[in-house]
C-alpha atoms as a PDB file:
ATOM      1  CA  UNK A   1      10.696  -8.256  -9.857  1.00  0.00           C
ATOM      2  CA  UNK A   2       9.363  -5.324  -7.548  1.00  0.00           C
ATOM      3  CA  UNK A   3       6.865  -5.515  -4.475  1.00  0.00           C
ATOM      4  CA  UNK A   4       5.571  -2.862  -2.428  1.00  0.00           C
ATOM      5  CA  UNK A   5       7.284  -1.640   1.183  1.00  0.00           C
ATOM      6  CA  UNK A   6       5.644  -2.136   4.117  1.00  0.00           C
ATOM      7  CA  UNK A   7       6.005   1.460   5.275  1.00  0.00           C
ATOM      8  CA  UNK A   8       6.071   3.672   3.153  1.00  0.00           C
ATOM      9  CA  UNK A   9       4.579   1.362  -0.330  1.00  0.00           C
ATOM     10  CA  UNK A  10       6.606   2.318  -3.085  1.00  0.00           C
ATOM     11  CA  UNK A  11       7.880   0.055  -5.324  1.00  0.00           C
ATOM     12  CA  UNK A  12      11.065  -1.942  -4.226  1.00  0.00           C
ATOM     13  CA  UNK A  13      13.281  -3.217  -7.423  1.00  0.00           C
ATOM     14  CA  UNK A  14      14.707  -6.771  -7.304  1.00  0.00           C
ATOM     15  CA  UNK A  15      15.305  -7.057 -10.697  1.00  0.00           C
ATOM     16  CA  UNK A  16      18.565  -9.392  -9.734  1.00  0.00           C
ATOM     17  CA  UNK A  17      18.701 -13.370 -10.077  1.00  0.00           C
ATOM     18  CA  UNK A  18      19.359 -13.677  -6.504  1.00  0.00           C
ATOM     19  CA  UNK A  19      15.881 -12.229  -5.526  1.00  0.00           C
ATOM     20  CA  UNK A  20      14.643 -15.291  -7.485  1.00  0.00           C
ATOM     21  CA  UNK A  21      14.539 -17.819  -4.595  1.00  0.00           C
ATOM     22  CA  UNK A  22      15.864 -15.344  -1.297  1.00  0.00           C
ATOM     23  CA  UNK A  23      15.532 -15.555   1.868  1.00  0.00           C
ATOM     24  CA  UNK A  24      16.884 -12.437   3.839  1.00  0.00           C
ATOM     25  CA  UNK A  25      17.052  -8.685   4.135  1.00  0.00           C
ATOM     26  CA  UNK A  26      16.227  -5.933   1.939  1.00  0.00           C
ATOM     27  CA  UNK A  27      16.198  -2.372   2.643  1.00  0.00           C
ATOM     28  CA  UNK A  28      13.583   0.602   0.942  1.00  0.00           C
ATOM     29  CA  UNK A  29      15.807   2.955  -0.313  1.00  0.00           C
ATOM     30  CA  UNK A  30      12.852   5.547  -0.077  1.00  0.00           C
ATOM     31  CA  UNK A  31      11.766   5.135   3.438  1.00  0.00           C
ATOM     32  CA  UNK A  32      15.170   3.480   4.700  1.00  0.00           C
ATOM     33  CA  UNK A  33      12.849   0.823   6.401  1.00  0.00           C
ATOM     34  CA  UNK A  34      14.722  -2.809   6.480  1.00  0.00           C
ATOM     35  CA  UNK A  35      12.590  -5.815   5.771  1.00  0.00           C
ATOM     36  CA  UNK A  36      13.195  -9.835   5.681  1.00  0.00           C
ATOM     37  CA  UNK A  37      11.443 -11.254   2.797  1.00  0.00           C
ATOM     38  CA  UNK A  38      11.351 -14.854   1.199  1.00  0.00           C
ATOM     39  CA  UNK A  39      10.783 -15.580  -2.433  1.00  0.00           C
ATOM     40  CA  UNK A  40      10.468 -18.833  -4.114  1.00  0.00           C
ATOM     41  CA  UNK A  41      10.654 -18.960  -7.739  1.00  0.00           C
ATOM     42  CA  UNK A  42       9.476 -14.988  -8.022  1.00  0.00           C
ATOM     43  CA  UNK A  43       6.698 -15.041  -5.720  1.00  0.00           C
ATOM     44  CA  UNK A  44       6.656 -13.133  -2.587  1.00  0.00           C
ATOM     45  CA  UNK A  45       6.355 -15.690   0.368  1.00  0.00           C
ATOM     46  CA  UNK A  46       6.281 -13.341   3.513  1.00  0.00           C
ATOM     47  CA  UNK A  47       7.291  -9.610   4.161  1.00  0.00           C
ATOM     48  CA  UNK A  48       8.242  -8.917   7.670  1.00  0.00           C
ATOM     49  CA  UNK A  49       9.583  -5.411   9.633  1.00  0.00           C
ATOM     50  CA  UNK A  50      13.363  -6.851  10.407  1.00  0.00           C
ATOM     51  CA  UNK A  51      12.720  -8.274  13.911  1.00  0.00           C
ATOM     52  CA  UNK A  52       8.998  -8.370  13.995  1.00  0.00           C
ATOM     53  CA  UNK A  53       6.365 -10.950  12.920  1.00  0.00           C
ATOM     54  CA  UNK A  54       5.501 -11.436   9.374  1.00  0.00           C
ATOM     55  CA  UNK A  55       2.758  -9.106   7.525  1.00  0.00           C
ATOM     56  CA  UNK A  56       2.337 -10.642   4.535  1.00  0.00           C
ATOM     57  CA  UNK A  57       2.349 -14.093   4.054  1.00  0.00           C
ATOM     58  CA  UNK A  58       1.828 -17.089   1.329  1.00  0.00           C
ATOM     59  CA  UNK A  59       2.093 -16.601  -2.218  1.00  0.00           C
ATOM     60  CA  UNK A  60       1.405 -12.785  -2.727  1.00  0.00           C
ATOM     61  CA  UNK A  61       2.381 -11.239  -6.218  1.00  0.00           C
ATOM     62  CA  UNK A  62       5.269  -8.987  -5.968  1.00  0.00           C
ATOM     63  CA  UNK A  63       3.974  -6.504  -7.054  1.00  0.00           C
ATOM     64  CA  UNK A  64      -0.451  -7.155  -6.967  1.00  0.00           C
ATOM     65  CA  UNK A  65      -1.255  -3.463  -7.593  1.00  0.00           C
ATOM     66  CA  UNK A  66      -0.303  -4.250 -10.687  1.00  0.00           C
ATOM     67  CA  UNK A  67      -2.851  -6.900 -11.386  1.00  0.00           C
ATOM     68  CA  UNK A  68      -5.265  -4.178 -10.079  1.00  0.00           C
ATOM     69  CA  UNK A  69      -5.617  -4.979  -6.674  1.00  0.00           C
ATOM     70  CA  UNK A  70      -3.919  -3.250  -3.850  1.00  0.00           C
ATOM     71  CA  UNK A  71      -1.630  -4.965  -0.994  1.00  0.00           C
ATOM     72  CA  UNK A  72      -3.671  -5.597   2.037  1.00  0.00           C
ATOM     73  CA  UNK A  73      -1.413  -5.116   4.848  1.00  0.00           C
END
């Protein structure tokens, strides 16, 4: 699985089985930015700065530029 940062919006990997359902922090490892996500079952359920409010919320792809639509943050 992959999504897009919130800062700097390159791709994140989290090709791992615990990304599947996760709730918790994950750092971009281009920008150094640290962000609390939640997944269920693949699907991006919010993206948040770590200690702010949530910018993307409710079933967003994890990574919808590659559907052909670009993240609106």
């Amino acid at each position: 699985m992959n999504m897009t940062c919130i800062a700097c919006r390159r791709n994140v990997n989290l090709d791992h089985v615990v990304f599947e359902n996760y709730e918790g922090p994950v750092k971009c490892f281009s920008c150094g930015i640290m962000m609390e996500i939640k997944t269920v079952g693949g699907v991006l359920g919010s993206v948040a700065p770590q200690g702010g409010e949530s910018v993307l919320k409710g079933g967003a792809a994890m990574c919808p530029e590659r559907r052909g639509a670009s993240p609106s943050l």
